[in-house]
C-alpha atoms as a PDB file:
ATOM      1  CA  UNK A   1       8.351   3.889  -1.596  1.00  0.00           C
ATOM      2  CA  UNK A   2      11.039   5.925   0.033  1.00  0.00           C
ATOM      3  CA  UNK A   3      12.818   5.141   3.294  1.00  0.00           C
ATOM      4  CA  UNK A   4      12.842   8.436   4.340  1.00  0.00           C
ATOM      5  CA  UNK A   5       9.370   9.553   3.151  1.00  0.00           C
ATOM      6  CA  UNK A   6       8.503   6.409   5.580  1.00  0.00           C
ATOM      7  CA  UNK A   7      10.429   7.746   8.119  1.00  0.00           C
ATOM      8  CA  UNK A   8       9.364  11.199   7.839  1.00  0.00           C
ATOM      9  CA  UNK A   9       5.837   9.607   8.578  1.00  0.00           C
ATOM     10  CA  UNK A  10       6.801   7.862  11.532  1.00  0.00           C
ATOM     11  CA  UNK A  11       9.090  10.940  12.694  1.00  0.00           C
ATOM     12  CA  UNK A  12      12.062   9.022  12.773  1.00  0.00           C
ATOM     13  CA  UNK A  13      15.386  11.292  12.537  1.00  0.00           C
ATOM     14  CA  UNK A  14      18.036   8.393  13.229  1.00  0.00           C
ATOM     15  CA  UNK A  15      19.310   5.649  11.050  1.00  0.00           C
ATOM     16  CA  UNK A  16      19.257   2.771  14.216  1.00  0.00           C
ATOM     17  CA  UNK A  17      15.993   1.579  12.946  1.00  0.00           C
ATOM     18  CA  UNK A  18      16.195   1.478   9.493  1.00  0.00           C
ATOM     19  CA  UNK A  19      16.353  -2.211   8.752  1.00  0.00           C
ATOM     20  CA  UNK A  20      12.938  -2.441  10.928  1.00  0.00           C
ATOM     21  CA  UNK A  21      11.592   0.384   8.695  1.00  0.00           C
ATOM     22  CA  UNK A  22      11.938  -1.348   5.433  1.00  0.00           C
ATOM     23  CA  UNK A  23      10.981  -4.861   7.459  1.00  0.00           C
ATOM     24  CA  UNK A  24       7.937  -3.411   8.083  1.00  0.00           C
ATOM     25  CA  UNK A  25       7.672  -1.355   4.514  1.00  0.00           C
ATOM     26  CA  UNK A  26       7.916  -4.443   2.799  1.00  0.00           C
ATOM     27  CA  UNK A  27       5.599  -6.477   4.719  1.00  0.00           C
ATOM     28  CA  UNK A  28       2.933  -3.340   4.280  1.00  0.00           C
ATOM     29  CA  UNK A  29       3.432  -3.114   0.372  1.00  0.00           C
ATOM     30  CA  UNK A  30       2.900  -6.808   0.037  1.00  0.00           C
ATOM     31  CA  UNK A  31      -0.557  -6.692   2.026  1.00  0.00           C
ATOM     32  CA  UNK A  32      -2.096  -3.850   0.437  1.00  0.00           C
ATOM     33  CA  UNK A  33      -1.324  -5.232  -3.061  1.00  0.00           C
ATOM     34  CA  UNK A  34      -2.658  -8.932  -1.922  1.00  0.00           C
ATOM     35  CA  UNK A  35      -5.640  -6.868  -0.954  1.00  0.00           C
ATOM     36  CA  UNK A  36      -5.956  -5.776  -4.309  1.00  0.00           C
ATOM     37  CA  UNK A  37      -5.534  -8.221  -6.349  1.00  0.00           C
ATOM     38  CA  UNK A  38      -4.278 -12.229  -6.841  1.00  0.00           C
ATOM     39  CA  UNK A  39      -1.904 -10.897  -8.993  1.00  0.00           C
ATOM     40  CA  UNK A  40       0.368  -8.174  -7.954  1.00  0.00           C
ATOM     41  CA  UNK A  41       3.242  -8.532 -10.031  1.00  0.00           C
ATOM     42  CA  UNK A  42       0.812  -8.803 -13.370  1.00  0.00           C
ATOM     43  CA  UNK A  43      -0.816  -5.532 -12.262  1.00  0.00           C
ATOM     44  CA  UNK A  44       2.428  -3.613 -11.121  1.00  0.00           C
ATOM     45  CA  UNK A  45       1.844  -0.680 -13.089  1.00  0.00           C
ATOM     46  CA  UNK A  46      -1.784   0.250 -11.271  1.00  0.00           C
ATOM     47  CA  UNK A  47       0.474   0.962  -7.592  1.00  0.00           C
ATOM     48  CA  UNK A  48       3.196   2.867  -9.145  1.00  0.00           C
ATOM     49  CA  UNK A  49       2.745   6.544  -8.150  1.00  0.00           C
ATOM     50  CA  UNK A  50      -0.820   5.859  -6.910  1.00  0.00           C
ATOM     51  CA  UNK A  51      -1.368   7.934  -3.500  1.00  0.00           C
ATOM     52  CA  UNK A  52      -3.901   5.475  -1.924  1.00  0.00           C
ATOM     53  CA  UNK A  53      -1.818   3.210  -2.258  1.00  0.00           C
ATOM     54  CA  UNK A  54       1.087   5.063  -0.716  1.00  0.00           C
ATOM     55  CA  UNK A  55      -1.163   6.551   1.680  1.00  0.00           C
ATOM     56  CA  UNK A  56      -2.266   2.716   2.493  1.00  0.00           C
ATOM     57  CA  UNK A  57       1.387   1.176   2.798  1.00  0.00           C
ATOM     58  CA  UNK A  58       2.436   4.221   5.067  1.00  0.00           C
ATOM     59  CA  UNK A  59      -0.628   4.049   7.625  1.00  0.00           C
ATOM     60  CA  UNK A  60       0.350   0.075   7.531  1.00  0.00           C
ATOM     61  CA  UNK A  61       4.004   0.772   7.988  1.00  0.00           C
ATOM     62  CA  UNK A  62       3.147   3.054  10.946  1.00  0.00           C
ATOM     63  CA  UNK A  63       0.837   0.649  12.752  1.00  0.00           C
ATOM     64  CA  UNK A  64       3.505  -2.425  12.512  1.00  0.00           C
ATOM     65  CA  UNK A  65       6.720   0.204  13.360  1.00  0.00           C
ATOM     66  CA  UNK A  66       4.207   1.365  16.449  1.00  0.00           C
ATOM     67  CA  UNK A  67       3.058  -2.091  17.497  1.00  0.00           C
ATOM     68  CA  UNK A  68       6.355  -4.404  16.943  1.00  0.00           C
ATOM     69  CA  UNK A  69       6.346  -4.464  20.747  1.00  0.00           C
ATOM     70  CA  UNK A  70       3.828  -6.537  22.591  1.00  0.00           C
ATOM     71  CA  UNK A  71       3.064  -3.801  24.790  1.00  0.00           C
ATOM     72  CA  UNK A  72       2.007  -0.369  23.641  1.00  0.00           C
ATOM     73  CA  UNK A  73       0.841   3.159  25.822  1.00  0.00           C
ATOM     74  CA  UNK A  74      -0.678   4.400  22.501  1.00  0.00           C
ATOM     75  CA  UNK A  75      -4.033   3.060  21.056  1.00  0.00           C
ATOM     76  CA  UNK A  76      -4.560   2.950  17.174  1.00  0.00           C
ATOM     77  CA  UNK A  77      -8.537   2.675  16.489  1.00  0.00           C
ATOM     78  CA  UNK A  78      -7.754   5.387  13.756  1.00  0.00           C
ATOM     79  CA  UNK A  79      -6.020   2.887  11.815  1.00  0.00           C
ATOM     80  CA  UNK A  80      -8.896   0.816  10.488  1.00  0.00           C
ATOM     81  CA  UNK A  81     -10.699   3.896   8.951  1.00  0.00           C
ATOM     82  CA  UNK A  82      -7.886   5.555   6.940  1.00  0.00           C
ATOM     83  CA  UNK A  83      -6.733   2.196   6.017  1.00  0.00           C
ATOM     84  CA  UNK A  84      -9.823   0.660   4.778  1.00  0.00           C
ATOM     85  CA  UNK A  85     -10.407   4.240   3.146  1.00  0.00           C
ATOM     86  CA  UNK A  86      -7.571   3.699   1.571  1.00  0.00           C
ATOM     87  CA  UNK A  87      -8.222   0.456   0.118  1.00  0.00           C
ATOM     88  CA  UNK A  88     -11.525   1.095  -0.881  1.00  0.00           C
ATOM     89  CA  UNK A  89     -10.369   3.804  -3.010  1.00  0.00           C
ATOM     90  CA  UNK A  90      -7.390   1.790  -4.498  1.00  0.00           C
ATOM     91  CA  UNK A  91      -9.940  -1.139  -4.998  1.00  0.00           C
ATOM     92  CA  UNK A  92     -11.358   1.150  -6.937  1.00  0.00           C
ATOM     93  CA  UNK A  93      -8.770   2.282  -8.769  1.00  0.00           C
ATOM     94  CA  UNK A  94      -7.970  -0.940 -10.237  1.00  0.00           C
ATOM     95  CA  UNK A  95     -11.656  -1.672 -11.100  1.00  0.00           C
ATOM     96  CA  UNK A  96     -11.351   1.148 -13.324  1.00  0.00           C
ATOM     97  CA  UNK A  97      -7.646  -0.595 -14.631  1.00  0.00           C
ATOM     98  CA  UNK A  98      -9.237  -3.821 -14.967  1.00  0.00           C
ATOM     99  CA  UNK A  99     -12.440  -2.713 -17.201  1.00  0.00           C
ATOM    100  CA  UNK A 100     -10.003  -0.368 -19.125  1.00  0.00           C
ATOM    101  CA  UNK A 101      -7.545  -3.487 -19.829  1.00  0.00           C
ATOM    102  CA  UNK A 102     -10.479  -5.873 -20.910  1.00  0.00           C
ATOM    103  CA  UNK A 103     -11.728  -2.763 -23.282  1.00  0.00           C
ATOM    104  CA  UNK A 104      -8.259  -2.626 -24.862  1.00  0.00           C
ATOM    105  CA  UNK A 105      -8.390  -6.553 -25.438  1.00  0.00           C
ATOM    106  CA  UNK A 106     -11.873  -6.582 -26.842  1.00  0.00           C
ATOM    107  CA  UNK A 107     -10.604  -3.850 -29.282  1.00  0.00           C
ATOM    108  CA  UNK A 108      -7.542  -5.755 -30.290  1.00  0.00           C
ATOM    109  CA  UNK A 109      -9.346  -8.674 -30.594  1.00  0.00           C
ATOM    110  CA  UNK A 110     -11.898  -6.744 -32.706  1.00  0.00           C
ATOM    111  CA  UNK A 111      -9.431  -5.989 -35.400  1.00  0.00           C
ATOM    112  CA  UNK A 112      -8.080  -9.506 -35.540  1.00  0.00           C
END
């Protein structure tokens, strides 16, 4: 994902944060896909231009950029829903990549 698509999320105009940004980005990306799958880097394909899983990292990114101090004024009990709604329906996304992977092996193995 983008830095500034990130950034435009968190309404963040100014570049003094940025490494924090893509701290938290990268922390966020490798979450969601661990919460997909054992696997990530065998099933890369499956989070490439997939909105829940954009929309996951992002409302991830958001909630560690918001909460990186231990003190906050702001309280985040939206998070939990549109996260786990996101993950659900990224779960079951790759359900649907998984059973169409297995039907492409059974057909190659069909022919062999």
């Amino acid at each position: 994902m983008e830095l500034e698509q990130i950034k435009k999320h968190l309404r963040v105009i100014d570049d003094f944060e940025d490494d924090t940004i893509l701290m938290c980005l990268e922390w966020s990306e490798e979450k969601v896909k661990d919460a997909i799958t054992n696997e990530p880097s065998l099933h890369i394909e499956i989070f490439n231009n997939n909105t829940h899983y954009q929309r996951a990292v992002i409302l991830l990114v958001s909630h560690y950029f918001n909460n990186r101090l231990p003190l906050s004024d702001k309280n985040y009990h939206n998070l939990t829903f549109g996260f786990r709604d996101a993950l659900s329906h990224l779960q079951a996304n790759f359900l649907t990549y998984k059973k169409e992977l297995e039907t492409e092996v059974d057909a190659y193995d069909s022919f062999n």
